[in-house]
C-alpha atoms as a PDB file:
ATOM      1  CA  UNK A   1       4.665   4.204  12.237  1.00  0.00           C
ATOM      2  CA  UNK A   2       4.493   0.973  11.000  1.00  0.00           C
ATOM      3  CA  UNK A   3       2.328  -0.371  12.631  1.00  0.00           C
ATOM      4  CA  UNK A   4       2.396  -4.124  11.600  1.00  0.00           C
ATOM      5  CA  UNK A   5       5.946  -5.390  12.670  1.00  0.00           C
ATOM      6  CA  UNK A   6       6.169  -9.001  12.167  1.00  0.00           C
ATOM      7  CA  UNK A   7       8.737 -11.766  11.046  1.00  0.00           C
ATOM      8  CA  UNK A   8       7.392 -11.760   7.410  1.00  0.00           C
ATOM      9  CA  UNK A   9       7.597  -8.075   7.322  1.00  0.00           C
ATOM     10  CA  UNK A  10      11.342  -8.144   7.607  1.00  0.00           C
ATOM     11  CA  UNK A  11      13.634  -9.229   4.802  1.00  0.00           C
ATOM     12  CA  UNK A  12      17.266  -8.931   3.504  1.00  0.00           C
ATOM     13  CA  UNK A  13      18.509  -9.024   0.095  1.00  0.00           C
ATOM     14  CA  UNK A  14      22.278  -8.636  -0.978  1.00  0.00           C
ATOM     15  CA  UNK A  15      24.002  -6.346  -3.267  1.00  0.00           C
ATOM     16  CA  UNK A  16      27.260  -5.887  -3.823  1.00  0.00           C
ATOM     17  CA  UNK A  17      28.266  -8.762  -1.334  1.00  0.00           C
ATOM     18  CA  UNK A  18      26.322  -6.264   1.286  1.00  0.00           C
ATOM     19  CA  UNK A  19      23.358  -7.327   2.817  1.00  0.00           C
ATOM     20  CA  UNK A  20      20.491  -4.929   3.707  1.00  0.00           C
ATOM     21  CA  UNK A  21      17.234  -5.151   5.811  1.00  0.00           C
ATOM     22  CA  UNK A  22      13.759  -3.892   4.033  1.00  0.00           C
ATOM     23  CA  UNK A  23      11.110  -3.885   5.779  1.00  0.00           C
ATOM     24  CA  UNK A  24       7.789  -4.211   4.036  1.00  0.00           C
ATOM     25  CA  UNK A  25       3.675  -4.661   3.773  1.00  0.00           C
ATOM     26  CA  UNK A  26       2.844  -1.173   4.647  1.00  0.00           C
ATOM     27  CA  UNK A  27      -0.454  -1.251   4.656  1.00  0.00           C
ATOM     28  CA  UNK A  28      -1.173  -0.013   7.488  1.00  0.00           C
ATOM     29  CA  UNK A  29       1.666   2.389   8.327  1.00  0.00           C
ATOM     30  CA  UNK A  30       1.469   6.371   8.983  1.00  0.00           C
ATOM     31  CA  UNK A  31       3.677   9.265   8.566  1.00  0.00           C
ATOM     32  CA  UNK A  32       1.917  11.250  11.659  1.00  0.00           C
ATOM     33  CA  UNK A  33       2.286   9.694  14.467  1.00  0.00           C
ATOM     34  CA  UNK A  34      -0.625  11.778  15.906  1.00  0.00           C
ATOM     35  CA  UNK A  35      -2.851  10.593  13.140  1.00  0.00           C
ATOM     36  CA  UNK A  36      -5.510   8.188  14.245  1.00  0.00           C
ATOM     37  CA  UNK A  37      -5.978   4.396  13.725  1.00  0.00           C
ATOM     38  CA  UNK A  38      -6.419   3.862   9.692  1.00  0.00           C
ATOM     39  CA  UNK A  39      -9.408   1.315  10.821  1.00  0.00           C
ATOM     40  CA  UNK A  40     -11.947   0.949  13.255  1.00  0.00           C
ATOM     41  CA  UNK A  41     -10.026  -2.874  14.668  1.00  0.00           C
ATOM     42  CA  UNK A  42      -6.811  -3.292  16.211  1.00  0.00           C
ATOM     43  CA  UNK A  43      -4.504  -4.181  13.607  1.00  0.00           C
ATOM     44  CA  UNK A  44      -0.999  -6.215  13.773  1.00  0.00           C
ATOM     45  CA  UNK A  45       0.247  -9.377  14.213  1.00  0.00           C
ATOM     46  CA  UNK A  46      -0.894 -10.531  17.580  1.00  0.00           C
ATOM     47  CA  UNK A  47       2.831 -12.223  18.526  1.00  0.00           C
ATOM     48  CA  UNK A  48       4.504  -9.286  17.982  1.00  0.00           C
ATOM     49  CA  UNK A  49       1.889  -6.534  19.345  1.00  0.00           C
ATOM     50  CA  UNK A  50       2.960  -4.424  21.875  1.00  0.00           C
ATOM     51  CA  UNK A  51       0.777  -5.282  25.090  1.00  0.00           C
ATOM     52  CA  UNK A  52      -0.187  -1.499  25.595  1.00  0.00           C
ATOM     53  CA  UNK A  53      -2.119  -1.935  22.257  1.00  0.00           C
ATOM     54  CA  UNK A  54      -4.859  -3.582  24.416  1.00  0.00           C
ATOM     55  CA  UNK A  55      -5.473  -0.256  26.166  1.00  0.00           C
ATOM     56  CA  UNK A  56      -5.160   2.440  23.184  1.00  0.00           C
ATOM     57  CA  UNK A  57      -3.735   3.961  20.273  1.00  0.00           C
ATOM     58  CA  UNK A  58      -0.936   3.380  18.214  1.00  0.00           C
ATOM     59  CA  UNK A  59       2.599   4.974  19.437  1.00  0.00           C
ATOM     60  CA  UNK A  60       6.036   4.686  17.791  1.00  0.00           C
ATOM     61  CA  UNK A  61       7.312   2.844  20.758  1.00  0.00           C
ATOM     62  CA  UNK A  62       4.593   0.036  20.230  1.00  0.00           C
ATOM     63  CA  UNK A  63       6.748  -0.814  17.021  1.00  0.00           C
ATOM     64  CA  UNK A  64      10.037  -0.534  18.753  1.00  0.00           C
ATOM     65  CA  UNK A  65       8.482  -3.524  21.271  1.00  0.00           C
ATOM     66  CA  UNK A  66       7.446  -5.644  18.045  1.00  0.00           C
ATOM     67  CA  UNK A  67      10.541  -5.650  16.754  1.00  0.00           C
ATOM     68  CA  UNK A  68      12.431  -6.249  20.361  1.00  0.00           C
ATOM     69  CA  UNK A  69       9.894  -9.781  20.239  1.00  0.00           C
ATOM     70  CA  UNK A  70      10.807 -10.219  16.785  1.00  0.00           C
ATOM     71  CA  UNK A  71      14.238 -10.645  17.691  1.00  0.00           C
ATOM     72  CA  UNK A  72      13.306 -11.920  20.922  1.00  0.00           C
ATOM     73  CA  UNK A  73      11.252 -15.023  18.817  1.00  0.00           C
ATOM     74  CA  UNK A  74      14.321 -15.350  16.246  1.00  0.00           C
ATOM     75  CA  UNK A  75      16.943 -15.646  18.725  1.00  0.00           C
ATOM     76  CA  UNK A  76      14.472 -18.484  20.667  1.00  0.00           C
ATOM     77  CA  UNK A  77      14.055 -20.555  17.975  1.00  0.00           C
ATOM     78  CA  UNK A  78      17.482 -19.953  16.353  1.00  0.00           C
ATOM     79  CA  UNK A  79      19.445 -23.587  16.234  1.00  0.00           C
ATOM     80  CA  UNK A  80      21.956 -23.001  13.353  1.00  0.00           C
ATOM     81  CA  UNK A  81      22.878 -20.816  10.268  1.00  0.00           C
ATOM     82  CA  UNK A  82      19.543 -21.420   7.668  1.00  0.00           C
ATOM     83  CA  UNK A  83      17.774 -23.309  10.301  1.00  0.00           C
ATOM     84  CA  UNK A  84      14.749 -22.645  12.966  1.00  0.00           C
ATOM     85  CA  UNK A  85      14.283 -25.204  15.145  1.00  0.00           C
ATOM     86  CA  UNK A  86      10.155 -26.196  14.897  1.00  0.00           C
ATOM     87  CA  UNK A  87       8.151 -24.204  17.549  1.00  0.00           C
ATOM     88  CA  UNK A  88       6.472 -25.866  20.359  1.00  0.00           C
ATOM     89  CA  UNK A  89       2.961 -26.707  20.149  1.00  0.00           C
ATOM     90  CA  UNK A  90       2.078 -23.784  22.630  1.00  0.00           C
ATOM     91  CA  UNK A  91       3.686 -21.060  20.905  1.00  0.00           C
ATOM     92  CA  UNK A  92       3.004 -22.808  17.575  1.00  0.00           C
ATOM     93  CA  UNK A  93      -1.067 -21.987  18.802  1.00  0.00           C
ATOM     94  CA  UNK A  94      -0.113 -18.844  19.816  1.00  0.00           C
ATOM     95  CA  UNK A  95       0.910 -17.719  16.031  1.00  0.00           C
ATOM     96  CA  UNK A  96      -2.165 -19.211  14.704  1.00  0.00           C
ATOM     97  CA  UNK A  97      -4.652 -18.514  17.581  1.00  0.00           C
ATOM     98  CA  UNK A  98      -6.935 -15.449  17.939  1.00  0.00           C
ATOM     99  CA  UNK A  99      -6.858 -12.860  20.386  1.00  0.00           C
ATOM    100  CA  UNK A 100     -10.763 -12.755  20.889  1.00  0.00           C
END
């Protein structure tokens, strides 16, 4: 488990005129996925949590719904090859806000 999923967790690099995805910042990943939360606070990148994070623990499927709004977020804001279009003051606060 990841655990973390978030747009500046996800790169690419090329090699060979291929390009890859890599995934990184790790930090608070887990091999067992019956293993218990790594800290006592909910962890993640509130835009991308999975909503069923409010109510428990951390499953694998919590990180396949971060990166469905990943994609969900890119393909929103997506105007042209290189270029986001600049996010709306609403969901601009929602990056930056606080969940408390």
């Amino acid at each position: 488990l990841h655990r973390d999923l978030s747009i500046g967790n996800i790169m690419f690099r090329r090699k060979d005129g291929k390009i890859y995805g890599v995934l990184n910042d790790f930090d608070f990943s887990s091999r067992d996925m019956d293993q218990g939360p790594t800290s006592n606070h909910r962890t993640g990148t509130g835009p991308f949590m999975s909503t069923d994070l409010l109510k428990g623990g951390h499953l694998f499927r919590h990180d396949l719904e971060s990166l469905f709004n990943i994609m969900l977020c890119l393909a929103c804001r997506y105007e042209r090859r290189n270029v986001l279009t600049p996010a709306p003051r609403a969901y601009a606060e929602w990056f930056s806000g606080s969940d408390q």
